[in-house]
C-alpha atoms as a PDB file:
ATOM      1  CA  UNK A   1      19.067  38.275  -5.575  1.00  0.00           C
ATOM      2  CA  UNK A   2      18.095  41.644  -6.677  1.00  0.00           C
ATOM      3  CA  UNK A   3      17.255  44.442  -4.208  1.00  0.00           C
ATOM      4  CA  UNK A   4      14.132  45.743  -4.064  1.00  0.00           C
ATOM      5  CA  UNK A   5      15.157  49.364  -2.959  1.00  0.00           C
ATOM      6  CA  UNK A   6      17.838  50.014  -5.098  1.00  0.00           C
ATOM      7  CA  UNK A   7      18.279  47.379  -7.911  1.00  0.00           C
ATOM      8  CA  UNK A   8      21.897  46.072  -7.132  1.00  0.00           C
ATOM      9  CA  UNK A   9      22.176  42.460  -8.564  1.00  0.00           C
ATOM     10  CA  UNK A  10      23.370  39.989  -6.602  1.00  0.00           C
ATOM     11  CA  UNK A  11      22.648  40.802  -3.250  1.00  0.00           C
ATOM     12  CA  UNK A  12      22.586  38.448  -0.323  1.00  0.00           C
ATOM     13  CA  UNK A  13      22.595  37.804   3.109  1.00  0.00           C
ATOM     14  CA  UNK A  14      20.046  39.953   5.252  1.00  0.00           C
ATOM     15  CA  UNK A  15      20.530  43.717   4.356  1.00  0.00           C
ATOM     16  CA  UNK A  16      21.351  44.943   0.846  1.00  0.00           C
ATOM     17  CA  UNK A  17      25.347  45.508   1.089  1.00  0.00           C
ATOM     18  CA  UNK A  18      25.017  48.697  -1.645  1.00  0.00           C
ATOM     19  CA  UNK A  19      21.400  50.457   0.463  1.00  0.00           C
ATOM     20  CA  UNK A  20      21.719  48.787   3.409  1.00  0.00           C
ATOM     21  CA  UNK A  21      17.872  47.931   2.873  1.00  0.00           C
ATOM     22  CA  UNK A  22      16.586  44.477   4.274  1.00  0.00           C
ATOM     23  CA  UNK A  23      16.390  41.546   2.090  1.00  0.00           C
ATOM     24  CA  UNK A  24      12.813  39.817   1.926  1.00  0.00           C
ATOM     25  CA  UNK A  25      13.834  35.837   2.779  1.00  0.00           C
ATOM     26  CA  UNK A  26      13.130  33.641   0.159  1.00  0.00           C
ATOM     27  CA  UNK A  27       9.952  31.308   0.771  1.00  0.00           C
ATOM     28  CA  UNK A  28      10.326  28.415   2.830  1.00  0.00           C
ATOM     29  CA  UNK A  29       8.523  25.326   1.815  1.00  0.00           C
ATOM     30  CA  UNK A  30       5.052  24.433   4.119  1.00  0.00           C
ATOM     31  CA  UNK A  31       6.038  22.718   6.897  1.00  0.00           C
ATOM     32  CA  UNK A  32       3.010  20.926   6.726  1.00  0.00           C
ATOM     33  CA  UNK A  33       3.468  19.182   3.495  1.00  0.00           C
ATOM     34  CA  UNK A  34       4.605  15.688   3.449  1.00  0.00           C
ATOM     35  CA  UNK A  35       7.216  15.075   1.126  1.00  0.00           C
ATOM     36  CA  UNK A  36       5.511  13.313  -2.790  1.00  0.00           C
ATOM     37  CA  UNK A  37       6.751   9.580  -3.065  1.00  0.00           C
ATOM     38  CA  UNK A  38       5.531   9.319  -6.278  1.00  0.00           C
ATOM     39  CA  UNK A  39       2.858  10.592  -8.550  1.00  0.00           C
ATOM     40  CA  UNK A  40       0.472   9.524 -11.869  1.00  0.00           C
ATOM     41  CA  UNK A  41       2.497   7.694 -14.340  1.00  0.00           C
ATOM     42  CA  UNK A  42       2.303   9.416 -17.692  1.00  0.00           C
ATOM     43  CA  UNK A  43      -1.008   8.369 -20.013  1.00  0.00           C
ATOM     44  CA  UNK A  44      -2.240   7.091 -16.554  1.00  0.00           C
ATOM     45  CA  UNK A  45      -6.346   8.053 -16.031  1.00  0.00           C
ATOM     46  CA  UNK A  46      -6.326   8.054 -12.573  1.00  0.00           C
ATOM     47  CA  UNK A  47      -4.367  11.061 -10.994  1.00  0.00           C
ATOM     48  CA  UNK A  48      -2.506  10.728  -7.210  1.00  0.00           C
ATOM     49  CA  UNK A  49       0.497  11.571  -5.345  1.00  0.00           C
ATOM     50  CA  UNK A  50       1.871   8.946  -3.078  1.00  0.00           C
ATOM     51  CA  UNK A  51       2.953  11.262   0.379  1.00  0.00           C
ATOM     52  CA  UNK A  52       4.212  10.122   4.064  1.00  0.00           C
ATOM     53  CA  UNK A  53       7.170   8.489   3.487  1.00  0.00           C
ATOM     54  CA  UNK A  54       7.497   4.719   2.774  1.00  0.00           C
ATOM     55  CA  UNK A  55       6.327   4.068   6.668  1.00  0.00           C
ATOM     56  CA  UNK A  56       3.474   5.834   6.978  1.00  0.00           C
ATOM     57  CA  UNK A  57       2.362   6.284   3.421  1.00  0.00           C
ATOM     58  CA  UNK A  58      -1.160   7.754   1.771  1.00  0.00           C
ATOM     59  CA  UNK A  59      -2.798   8.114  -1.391  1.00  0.00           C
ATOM     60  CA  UNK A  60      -3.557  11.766  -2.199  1.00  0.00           C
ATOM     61  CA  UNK A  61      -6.345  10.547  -5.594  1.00  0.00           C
ATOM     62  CA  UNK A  62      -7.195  13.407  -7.345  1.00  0.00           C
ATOM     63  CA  UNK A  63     -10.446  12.562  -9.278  1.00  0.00           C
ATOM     64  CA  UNK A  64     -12.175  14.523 -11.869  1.00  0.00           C
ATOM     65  CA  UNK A  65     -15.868  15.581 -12.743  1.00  0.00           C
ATOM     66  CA  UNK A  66     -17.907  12.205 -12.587  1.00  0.00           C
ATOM     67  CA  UNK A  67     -15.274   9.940 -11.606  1.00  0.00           C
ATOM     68  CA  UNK A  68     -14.985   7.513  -8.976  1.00  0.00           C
ATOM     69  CA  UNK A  69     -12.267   5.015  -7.340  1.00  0.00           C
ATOM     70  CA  UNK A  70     -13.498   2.380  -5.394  1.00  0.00           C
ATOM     71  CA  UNK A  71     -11.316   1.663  -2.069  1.00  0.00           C
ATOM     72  CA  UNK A  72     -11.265  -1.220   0.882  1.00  0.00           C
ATOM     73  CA  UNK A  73     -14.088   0.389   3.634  1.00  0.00           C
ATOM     74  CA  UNK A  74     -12.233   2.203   6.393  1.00  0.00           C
ATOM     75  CA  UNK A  75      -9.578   3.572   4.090  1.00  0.00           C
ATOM     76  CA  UNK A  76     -10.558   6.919   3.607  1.00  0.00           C
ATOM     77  CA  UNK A  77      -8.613   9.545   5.791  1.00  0.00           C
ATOM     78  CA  UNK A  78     -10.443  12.519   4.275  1.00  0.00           C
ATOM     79  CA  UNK A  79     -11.953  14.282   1.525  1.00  0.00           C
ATOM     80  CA  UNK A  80     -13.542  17.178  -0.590  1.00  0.00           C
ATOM     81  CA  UNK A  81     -16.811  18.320   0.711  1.00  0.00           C
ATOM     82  CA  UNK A  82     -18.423  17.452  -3.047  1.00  0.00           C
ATOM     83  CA  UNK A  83     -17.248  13.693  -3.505  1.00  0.00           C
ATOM     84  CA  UNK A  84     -19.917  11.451  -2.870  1.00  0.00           C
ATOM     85  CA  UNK A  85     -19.437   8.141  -0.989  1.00  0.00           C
ATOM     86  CA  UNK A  86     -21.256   4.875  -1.295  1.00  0.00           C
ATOM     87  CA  UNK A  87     -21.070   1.810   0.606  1.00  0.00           C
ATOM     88  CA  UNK A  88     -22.043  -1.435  -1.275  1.00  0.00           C
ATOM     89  CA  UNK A  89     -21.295  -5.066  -1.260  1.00  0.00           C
ATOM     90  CA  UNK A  90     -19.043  -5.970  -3.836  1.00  0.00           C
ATOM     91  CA  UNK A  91     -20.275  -8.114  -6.765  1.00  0.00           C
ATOM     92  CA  UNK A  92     -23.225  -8.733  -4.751  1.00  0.00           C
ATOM     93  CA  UNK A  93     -24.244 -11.015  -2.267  1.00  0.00           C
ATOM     94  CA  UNK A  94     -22.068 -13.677  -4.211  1.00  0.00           C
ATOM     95  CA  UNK A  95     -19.052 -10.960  -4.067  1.00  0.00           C
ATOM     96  CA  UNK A  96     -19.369 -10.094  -0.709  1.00  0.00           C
ATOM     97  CA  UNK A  97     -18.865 -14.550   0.604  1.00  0.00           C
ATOM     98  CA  UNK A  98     -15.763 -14.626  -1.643  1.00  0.00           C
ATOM     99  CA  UNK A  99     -14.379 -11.273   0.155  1.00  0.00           C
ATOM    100  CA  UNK A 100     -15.306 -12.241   3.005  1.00  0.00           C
ATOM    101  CA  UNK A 101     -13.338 -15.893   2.732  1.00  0.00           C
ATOM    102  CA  UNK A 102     -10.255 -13.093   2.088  1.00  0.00           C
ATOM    103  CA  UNK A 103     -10.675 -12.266   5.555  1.00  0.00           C
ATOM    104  CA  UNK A 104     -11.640  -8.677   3.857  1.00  0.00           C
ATOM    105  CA  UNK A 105     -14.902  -6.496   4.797  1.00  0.00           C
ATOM    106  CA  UNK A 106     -17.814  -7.009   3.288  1.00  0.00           C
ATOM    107  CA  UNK A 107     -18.506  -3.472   1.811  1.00  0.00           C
ATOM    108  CA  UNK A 108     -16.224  -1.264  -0.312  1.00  0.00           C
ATOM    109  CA  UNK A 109     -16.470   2.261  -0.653  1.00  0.00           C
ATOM    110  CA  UNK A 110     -16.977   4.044  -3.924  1.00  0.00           C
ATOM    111  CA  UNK A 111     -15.750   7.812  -3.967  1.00  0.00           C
ATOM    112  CA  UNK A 112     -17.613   9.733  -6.960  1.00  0.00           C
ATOM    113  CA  UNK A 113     -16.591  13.526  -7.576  1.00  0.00           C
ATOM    114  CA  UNK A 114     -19.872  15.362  -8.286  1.00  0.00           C
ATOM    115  CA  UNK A 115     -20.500  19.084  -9.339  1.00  0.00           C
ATOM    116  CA  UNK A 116     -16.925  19.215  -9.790  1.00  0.00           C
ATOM    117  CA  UNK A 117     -13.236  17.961  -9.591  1.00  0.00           C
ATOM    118  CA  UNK A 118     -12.501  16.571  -5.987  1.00  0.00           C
ATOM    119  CA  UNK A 119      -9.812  14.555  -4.023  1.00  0.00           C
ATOM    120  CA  UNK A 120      -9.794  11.658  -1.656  1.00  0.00           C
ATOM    121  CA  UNK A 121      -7.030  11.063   1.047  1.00  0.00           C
ATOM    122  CA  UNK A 122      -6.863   7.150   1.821  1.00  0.00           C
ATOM    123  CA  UNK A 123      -4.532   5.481   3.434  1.00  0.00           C
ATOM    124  CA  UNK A 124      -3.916   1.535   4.819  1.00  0.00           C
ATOM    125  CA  UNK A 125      -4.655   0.070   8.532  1.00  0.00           C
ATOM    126  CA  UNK A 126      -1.202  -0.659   9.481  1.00  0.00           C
ATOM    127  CA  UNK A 127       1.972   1.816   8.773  1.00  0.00           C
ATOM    128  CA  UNK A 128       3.588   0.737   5.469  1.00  0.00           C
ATOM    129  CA  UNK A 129       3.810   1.580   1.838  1.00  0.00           C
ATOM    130  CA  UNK A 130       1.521   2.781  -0.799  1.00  0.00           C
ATOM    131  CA  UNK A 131       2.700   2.331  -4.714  1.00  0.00           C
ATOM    132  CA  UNK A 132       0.195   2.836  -7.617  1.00  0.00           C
ATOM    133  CA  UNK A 133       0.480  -0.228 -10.284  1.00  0.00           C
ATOM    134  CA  UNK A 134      -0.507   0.164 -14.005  1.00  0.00           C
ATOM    135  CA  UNK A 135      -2.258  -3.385 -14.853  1.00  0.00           C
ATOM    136  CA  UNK A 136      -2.294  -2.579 -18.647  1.00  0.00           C
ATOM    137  CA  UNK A 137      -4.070  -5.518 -19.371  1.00  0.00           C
ATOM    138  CA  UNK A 138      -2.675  -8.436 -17.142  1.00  0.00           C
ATOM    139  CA  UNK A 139      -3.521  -9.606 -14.039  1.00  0.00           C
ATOM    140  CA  UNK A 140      -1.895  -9.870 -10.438  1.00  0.00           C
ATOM    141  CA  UNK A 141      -2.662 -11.794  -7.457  1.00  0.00           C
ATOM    142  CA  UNK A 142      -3.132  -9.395  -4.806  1.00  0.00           C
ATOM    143  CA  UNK A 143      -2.464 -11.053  -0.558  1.00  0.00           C
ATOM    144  CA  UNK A 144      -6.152  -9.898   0.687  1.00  0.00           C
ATOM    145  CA  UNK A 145      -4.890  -7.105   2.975  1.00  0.00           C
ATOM    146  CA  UNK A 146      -2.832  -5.118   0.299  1.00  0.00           C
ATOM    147  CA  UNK A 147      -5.586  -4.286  -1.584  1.00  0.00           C
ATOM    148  CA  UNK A 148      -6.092  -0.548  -1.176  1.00  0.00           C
ATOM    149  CA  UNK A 149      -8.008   0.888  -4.131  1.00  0.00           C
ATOM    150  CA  UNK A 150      -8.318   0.352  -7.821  1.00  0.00           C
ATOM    151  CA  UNK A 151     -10.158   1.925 -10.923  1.00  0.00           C
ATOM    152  CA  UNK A 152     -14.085   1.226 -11.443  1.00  0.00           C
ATOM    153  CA  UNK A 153     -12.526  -0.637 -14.501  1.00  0.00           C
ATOM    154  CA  UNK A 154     -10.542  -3.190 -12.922  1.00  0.00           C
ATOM    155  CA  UNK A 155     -12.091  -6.311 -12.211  1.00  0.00           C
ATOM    156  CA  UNK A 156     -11.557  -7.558  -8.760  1.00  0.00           C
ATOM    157  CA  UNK A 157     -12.397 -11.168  -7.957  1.00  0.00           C
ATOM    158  CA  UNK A 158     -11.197 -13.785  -5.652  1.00  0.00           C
ATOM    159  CA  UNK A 159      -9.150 -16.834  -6.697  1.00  0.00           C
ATOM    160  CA  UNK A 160      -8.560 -19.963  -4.595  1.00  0.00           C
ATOM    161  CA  UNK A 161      -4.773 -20.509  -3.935  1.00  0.00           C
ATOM    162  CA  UNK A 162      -5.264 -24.185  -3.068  1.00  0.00           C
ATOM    163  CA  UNK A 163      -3.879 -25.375   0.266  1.00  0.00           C
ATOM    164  CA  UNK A 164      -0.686 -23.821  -0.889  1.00  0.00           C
ATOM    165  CA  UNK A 165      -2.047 -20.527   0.644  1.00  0.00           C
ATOM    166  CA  UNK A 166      -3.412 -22.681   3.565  1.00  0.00           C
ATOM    167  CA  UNK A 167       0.209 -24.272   4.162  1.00  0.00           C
ATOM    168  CA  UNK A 168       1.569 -20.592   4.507  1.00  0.00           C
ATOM    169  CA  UNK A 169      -0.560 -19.389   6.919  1.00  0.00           C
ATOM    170  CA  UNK A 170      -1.531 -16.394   4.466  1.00  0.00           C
ATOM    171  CA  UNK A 171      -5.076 -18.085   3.635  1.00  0.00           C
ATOM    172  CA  UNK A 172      -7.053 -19.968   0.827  1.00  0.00           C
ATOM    173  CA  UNK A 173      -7.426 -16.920  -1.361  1.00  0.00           C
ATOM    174  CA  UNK A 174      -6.060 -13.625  -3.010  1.00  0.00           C
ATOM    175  CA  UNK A 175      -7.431 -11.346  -4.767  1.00  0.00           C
ATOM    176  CA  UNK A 176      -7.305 -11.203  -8.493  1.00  0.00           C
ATOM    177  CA  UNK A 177      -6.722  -7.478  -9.974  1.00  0.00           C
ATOM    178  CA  UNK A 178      -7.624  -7.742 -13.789  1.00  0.00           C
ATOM    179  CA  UNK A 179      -7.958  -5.361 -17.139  1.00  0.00           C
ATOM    180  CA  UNK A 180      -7.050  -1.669 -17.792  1.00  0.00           C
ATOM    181  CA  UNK A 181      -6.189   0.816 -15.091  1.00  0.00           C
ATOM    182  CA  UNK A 182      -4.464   1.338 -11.909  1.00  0.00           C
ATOM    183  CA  UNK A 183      -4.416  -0.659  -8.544  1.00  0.00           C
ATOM    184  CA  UNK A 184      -2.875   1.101  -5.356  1.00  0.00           C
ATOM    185  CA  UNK A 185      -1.519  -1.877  -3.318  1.00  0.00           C
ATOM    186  CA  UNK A 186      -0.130  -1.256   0.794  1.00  0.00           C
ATOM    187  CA  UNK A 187       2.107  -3.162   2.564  1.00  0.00           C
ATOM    188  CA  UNK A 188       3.136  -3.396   6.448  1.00  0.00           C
ATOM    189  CA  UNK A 189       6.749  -1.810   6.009  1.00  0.00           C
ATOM    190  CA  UNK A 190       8.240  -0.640   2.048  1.00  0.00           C
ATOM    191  CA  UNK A 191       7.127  -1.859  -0.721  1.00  0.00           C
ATOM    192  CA  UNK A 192      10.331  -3.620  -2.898  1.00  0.00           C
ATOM    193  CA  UNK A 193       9.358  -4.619  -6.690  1.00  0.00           C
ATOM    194  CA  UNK A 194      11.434  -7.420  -8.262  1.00  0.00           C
ATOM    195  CA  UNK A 195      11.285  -8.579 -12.063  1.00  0.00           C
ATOM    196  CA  UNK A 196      11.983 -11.857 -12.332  1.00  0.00           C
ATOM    197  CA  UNK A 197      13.468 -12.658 -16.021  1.00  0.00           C
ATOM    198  CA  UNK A 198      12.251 -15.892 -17.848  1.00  0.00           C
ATOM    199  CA  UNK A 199      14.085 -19.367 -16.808  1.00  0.00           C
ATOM    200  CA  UNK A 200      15.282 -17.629 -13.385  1.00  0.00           C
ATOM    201  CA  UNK A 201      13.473 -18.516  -9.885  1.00  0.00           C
ATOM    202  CA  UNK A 202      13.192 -15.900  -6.737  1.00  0.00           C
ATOM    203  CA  UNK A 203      12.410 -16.908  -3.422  1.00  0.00           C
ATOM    204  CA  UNK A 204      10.508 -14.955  -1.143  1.00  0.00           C
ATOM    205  CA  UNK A 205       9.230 -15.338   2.463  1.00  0.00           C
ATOM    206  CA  UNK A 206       5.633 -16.366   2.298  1.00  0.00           C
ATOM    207  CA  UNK A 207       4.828 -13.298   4.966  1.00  0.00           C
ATOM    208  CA  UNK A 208       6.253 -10.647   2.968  1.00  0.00           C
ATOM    209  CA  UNK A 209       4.328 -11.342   0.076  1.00  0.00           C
ATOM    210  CA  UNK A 210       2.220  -8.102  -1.188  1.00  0.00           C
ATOM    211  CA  UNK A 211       1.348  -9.074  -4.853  1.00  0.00           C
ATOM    212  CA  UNK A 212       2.821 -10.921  -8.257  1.00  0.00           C
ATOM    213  CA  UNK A 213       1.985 -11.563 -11.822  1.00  0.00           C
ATOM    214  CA  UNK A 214      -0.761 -14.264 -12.045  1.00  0.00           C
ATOM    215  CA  UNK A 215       0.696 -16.014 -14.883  1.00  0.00           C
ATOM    216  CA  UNK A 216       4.047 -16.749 -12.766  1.00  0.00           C
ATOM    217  CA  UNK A 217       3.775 -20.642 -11.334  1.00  0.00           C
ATOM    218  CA  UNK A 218       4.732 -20.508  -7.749  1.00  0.00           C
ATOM    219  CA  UNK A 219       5.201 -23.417  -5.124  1.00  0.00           C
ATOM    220  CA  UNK A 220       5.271 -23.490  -1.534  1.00  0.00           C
ATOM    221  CA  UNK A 221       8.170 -25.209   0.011  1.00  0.00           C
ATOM    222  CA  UNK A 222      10.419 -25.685   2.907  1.00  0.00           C
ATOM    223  CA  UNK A 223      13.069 -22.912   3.644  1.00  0.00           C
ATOM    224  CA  UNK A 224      16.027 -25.263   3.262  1.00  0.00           C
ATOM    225  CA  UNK A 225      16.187 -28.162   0.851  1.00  0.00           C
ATOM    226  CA  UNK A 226      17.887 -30.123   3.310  1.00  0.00           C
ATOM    227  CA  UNK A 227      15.020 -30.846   5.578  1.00  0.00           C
ATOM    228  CA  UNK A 228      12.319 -29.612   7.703  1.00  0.00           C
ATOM    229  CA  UNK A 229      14.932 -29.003  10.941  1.00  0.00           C
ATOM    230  CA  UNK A 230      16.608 -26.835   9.323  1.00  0.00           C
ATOM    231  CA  UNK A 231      13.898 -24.674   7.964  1.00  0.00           C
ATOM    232  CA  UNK A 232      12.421 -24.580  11.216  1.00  0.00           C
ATOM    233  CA  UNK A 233      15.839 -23.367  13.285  1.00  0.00           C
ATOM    234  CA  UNK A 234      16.371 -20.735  10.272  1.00  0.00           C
ATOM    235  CA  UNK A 235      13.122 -19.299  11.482  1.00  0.00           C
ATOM    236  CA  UNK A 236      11.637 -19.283   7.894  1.00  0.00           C
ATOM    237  CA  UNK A 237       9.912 -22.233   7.911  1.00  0.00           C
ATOM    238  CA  UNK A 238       8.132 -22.223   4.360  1.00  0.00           C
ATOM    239  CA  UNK A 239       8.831 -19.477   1.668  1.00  0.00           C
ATOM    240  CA  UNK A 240       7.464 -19.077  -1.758  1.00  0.00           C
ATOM    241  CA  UNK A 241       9.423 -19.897  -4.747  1.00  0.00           C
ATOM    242  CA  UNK A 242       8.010 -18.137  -8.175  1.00  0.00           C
ATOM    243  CA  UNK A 243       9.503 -18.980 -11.649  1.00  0.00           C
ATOM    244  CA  UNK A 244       9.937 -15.790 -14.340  1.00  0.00           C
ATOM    245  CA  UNK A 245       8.954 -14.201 -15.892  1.00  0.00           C
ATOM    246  CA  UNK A 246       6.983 -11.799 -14.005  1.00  0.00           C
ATOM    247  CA  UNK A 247       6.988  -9.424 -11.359  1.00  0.00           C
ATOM    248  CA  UNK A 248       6.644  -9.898  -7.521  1.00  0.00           C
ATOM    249  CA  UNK A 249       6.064  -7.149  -5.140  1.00  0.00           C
ATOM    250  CA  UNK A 250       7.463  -7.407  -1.680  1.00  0.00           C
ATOM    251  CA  UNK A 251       6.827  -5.916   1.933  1.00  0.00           C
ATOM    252  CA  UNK A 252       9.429  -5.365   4.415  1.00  0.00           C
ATOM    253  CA  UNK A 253       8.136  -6.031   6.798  1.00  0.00           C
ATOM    254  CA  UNK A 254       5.734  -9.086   8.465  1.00  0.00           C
ATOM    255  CA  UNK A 255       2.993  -8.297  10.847  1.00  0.00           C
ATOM    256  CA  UNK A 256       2.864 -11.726  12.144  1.00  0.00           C
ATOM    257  CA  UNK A 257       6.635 -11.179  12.966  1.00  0.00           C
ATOM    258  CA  UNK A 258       5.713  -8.401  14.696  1.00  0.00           C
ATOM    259  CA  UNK A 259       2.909  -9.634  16.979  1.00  0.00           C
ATOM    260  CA  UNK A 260       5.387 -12.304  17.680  1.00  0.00           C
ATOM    261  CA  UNK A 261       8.112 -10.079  18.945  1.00  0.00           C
ATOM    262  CA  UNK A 262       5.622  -7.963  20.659  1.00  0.00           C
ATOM    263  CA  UNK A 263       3.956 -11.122  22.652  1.00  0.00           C
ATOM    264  CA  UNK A 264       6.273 -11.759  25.724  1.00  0.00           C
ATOM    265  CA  UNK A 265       6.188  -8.135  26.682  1.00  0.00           C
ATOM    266  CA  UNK A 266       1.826  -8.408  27.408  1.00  0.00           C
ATOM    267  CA  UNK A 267       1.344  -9.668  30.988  1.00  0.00           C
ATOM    268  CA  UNK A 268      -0.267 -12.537  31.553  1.00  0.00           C
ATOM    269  CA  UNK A 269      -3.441 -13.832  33.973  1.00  0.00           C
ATOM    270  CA  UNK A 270      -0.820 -15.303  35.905  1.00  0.00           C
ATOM    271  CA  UNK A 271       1.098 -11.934  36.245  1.00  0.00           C
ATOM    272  CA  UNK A 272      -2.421 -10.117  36.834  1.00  0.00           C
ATOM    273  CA  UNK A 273      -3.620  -7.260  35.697  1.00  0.00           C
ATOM    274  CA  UNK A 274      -4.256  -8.587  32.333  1.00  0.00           C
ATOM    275  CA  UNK A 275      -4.179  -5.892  29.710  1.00  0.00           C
ATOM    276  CA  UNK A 276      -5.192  -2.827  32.140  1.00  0.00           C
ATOM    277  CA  UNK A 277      -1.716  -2.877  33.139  1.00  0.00           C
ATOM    278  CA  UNK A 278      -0.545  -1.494  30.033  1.00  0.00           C
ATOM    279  CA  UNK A 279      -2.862   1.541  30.579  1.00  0.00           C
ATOM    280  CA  UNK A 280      -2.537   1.525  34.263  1.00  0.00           C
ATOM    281  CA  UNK A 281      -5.494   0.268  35.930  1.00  0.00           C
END
């Protein structure tokens, strides 16, 4: 450091040690910034920095003059006083029944930057991960509650999983991400991305799927191959098994694992009190 009163180099500490003069202290970083996960691949449209951490993660979107990103309703934490939001049913009234057999809202929200650049601040319902995902042409198959936000250019629709989905207690349907430009998926927990090379096979808990390559066949099976008791004692019951190649994103962490560790601790009618207990009534 160089001292502003008399020019010695390499002074340190508090006071100049040739003038005696105090030091100014070099700039702290803002306290109130949360550290960047991750930000805009390179040749990427859409611009965002993933910040929080991978437990309670948000999408910082940075969106230009005229653009828009269109995000699940409810996800916006905040934004700039000149971005424009619009509430509409998705691919109509059709659009809106298949999102709603997702277990998903009805509406989605489209952000739109006017008389200016802007930003958007959204972030998921439950604490977990946020990663941004280049589609570049394929297509993924998206569980319905990781679906964050995507590009106005990639097509979102709903495709049936068969009872495969229904079998796995993670429902009929996901959602389909197709075409050119960036998805932001969320997860309950971090998000964990796997390739999957061709002729190899990856197994994966059915409740901490997030989202995988649509043209990967998957089948839902028993946790052990040596028979339903022992699936059933190993506390996995049925996992999904997907055959490269491909990708598979992963959560680590599973909500329904969570309500079921939380259960015995709720009183019950027999207890009294019910629920006002907890908040002591």
């Amino acid at each position: 450091m160089t001292c502003p009163s008399c020019g010695a180099e390499g002074a340190a500490g508090a006071f100049c040690s040739a003038c005696g003069a105090r030091l100014a202290p070099a700039p702290a970083a803002a306290a109130h910034d949360a550290p960047v996960l991750a930000t805009t691949s390179a040749g990427a449209a859409l611009r965002y920095q993933l910040v929080g951490g991978n437990a309670f993660a948000s999408a910082r979107v940075e969106l230009s003059p005229g653009q828009s990103i269109r995000a699940e309703a409810g996800a916006m934490v905040a934004m700039s006083g000149n971005v424009d939001l619009q509430a509409q049913l998705q691919g109509g009234v059709v659009g809106a029944l298949k999102r709603m057999v997702t277990r998903e809202s009805l509406f989605v929200s489209t952000f739109t930057a006017t008389n200016g650049a802007g930003e958007v601040i959204l972030a998921p319902a439950v604490p977990g991960d946020v990663i941004g995902v280049e589609l570049g042409g394929r297509a993924l198959l998206v569980q319905s509650s990781s679906w964050l936000a995507s590009e106005l250019e990639v097509r979102l629709d709903t495709e049936f999983a068969g009872f495969r989905g229904l079998f796995a207690g993670e429902g009929l349907f996901f959602i389909r991400a197709s075409g050119e430009g960036t998805i932001l998926l969320s997860s309950f927990g971090a998000i964990v991305r796997r390739a999957i090379p061709a002729g190899a096979r990856y197994v994966v808990d059915t409740g901490h799927v997030v989202a995988f390559d649509a043209r990967m066949p998957f089948e839902v099976r028993k946790a052990s191959r040596r028979g339903w008791m022992r699936s059933l004692l190993s506390g996995e019951a049925l996992v999904a098994e997907f055959a490269g190649p491909g990708e598979v994103w992963l959560q680590t962490r599973n909500l329904r694992s969570l309500a079921g560790a939380l259960f015995p601790f709720f009183p019950t009618q027999q207890q009294g009190g019910g629920l006002g207990q907890l908040f002591g009534d």
